[in-house]
Protein backbone atom coordinates (compact mmCIF):
# COMPACT_ATOMS: atom_id res chain seq x y z
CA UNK A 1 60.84 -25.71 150.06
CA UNK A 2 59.61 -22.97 152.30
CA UNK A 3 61.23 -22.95 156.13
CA UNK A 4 58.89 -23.78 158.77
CA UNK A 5 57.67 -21.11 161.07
CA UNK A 6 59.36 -21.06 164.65
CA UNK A 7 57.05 -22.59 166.84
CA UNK A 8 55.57 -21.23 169.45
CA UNK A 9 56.80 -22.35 172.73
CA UNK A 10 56.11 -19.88 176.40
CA UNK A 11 59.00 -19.42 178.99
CA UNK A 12 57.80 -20.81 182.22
CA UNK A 13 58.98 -19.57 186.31
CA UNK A 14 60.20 -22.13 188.84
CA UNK A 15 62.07 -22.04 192.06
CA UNK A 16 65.68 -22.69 192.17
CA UNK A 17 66.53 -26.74 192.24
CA UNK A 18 63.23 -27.75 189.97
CA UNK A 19 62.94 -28.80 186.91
CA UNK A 20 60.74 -27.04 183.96
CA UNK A 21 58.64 -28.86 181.96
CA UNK A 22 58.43 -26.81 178.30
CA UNK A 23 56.04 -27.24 175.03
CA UNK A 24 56.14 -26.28 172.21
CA UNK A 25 53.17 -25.89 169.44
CA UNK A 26 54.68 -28.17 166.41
CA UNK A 27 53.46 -29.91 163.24
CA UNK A 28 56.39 -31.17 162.67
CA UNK A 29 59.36 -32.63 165.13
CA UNK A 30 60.44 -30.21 167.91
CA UNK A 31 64.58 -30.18 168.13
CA UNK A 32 65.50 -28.32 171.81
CA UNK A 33 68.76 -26.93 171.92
CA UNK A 34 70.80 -25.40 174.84
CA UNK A 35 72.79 -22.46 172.32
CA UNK A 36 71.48 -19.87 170.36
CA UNK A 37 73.93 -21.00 167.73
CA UNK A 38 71.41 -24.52 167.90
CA UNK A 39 74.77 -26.48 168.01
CA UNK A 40 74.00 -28.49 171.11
CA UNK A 41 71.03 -30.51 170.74
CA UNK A 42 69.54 -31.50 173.77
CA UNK A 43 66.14 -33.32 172.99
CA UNK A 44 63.38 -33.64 170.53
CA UNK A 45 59.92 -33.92 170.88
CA UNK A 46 57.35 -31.45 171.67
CA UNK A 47 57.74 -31.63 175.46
CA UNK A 48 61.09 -31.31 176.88
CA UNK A 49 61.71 -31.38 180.83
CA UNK A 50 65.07 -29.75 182.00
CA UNK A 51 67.33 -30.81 184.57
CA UNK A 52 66.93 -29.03 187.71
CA UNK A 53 68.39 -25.27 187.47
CA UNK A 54 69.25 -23.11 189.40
CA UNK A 55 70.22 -19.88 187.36
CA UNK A 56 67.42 -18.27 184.82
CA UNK A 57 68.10 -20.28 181.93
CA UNK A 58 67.20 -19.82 177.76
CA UNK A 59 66.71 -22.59 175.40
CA UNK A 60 66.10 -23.05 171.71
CA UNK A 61 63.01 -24.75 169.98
CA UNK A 62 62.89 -25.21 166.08
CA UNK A 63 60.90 -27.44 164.18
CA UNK A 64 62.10 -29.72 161.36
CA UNK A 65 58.82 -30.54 158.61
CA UNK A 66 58.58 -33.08 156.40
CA UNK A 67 60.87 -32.10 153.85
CA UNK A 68 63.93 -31.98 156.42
CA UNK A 69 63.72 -28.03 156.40
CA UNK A 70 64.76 -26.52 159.95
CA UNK A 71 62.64 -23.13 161.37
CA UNK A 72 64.57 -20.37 163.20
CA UNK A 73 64.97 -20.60 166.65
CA UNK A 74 61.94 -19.67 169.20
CA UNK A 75 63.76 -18.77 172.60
CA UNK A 76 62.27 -19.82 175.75
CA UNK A 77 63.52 -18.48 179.14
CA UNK A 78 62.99 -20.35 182.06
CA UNK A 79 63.51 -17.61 185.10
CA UNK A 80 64.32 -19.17 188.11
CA UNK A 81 63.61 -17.64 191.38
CA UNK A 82 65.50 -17.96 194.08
CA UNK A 83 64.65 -20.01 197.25
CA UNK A 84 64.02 -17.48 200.40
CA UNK A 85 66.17 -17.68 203.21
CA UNK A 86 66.05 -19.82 205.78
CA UNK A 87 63.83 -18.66 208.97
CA UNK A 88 65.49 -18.32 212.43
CA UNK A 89 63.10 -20.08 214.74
CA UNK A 90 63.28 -20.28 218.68
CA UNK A 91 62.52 -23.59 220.43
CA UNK A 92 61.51 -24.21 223.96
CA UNK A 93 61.85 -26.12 227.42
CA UNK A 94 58.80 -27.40 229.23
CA UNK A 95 57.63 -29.70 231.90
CA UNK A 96 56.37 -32.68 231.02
CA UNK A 97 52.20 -32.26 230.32
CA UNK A 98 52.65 -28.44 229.27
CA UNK A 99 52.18 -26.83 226.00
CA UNK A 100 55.34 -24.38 224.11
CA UNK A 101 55.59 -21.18 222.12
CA UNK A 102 57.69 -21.73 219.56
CA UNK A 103 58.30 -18.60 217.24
CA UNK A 104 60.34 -18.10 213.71
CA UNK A 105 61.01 -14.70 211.97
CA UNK A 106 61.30 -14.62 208.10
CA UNK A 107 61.81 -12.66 205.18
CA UNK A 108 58.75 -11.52 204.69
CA UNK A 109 56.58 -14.70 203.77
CA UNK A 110 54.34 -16.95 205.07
CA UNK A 111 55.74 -19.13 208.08
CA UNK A 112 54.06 -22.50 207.88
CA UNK A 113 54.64 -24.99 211.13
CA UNK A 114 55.13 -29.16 210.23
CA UNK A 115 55.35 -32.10 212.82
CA UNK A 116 58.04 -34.60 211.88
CA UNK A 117 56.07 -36.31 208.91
CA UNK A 118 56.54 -32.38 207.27
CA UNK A 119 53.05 -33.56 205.25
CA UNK A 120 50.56 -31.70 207.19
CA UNK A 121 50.34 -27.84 207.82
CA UNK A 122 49.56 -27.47 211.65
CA UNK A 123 49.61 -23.77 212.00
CA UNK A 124 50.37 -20.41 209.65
CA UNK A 125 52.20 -17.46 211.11
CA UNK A 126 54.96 -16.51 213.62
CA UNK A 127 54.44 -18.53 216.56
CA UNK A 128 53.02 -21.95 217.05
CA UNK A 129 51.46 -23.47 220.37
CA UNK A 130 52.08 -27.62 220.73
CA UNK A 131 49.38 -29.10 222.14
CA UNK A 132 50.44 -30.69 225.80
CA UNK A 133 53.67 -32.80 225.24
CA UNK A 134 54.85 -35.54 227.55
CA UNK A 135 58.57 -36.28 225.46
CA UNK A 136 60.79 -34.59 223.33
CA UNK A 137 59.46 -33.43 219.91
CA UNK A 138 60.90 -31.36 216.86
CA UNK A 139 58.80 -29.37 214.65
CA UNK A 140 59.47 -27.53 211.35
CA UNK A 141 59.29 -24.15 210.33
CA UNK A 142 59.59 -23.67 206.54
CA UNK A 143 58.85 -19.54 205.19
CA UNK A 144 57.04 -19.60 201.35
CA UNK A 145 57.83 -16.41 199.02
CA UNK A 146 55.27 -14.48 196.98
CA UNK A 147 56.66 -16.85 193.93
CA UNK A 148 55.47 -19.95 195.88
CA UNK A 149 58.82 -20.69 196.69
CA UNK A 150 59.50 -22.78 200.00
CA UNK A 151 63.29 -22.46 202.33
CA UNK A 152 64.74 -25.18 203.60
CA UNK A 153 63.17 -26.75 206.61
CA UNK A 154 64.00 -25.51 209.87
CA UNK A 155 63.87 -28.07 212.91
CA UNK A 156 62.43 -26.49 216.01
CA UNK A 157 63.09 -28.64 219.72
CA UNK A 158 60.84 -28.92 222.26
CA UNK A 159 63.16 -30.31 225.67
CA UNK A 160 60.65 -31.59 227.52
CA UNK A 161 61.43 -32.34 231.15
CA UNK A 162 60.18 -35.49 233.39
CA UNK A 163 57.98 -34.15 236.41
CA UNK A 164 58.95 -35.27 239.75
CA UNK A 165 57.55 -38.01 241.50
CA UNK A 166 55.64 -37.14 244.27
CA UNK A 167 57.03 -36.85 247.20
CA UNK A 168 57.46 -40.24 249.81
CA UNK A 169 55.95 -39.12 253.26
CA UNK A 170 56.72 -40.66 256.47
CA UNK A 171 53.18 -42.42 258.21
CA UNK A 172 51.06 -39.95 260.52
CA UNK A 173 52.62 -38.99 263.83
CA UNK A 174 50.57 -38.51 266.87
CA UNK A 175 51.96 -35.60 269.18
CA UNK A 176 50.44 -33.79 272.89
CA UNK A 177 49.23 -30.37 272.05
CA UNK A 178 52.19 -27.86 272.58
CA UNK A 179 55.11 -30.43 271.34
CA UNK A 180 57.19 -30.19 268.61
CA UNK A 181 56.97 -32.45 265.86
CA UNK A 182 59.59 -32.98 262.62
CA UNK A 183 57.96 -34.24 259.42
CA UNK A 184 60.23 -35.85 256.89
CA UNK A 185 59.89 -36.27 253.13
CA UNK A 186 61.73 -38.01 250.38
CA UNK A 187 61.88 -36.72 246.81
């Protein structure tokens, strides 16, 4: 009996700590291996999902017919880009019912600001302005690569500071034109 031909099975890019999902075009069973020398078998099946990597990684598809006959190997790379750095963000001290400037600096990316839920995008870019805060809050700053990849999250404070209470003044005083008078207040 005639071998198989190797199927046909594309490479795929992630970012470093993801997984890969990979197919490959089969009429037959897919066998996955993690060697060239297709000692190691790791799955079968058309579809195989890796575990997450974190190094450019190859694997091996061949496909076993109907008679039990085994194609060569098709490699299929998975490149794995790496994460970009971290950014290095600034965080602020206010008064209580004032807005902050917080700013980041990346690598080169796009800086994208989070609130604490890290679910919605609240601003794009270098600096963010909080709307008018009345208690401590911490933001996130995360920087995504031209591969899509995202950095770690970056926490950003706000401190904000209580206001004063206004000041406790002493009841009117009535003075003769010319005298002194002392006015007392308590903070």
């Amino acid at each position: 009996n005639p071998l198989p031909a190797a199927p046909a099975a594309p490479g795929t890019a992630i970012c470093a700590g993801e997984t890969a999902t990979l197919t490959a075009t089969v009429t037959g069973t897919a066998n996955w291996y993690a060697d060239a020398a297709l000692t190691n078998l790791i799955a079968t099946g058309s579809v195989y999902t890796t575990g997450p990597l974190t190094t450019t990684t190859d694997f091996y598809v061949t496909e076993t017919d109907a008679n039990g006959c085994e194609s060569p190997a098709t490699t299929v790379t998975v490149t794995v880009n790496p994460l970009p750095a971290d950014p290095v963000a600034t965080g602020a001290t206010i008064c209580a019912g004032e807005t902050a400037t917080l700013t980041a600096t990346g690598s080169g990316g796009t800086l994208e600001w989070f609130d604490a839920s890290m679910t919605t995008v609240l601003a794009t870019g270098g600096s963010y302005t909080t709307p008018a805060l009345t208690q401590n809050t911490t933001y996130y700053v995360m920087e995504t690569d031209a591969n899509g990849c995202m950095s770690n999250a970056v926490a950003v404070d706000v401190i904000v500071n209580p206001v004063p209470n206004n000041p406790t003044v002493a009841s009117p005083i009535a003075v003769c034109e010319g005298d002194d008078v002392i006015l007392t207040a308590t903070g």
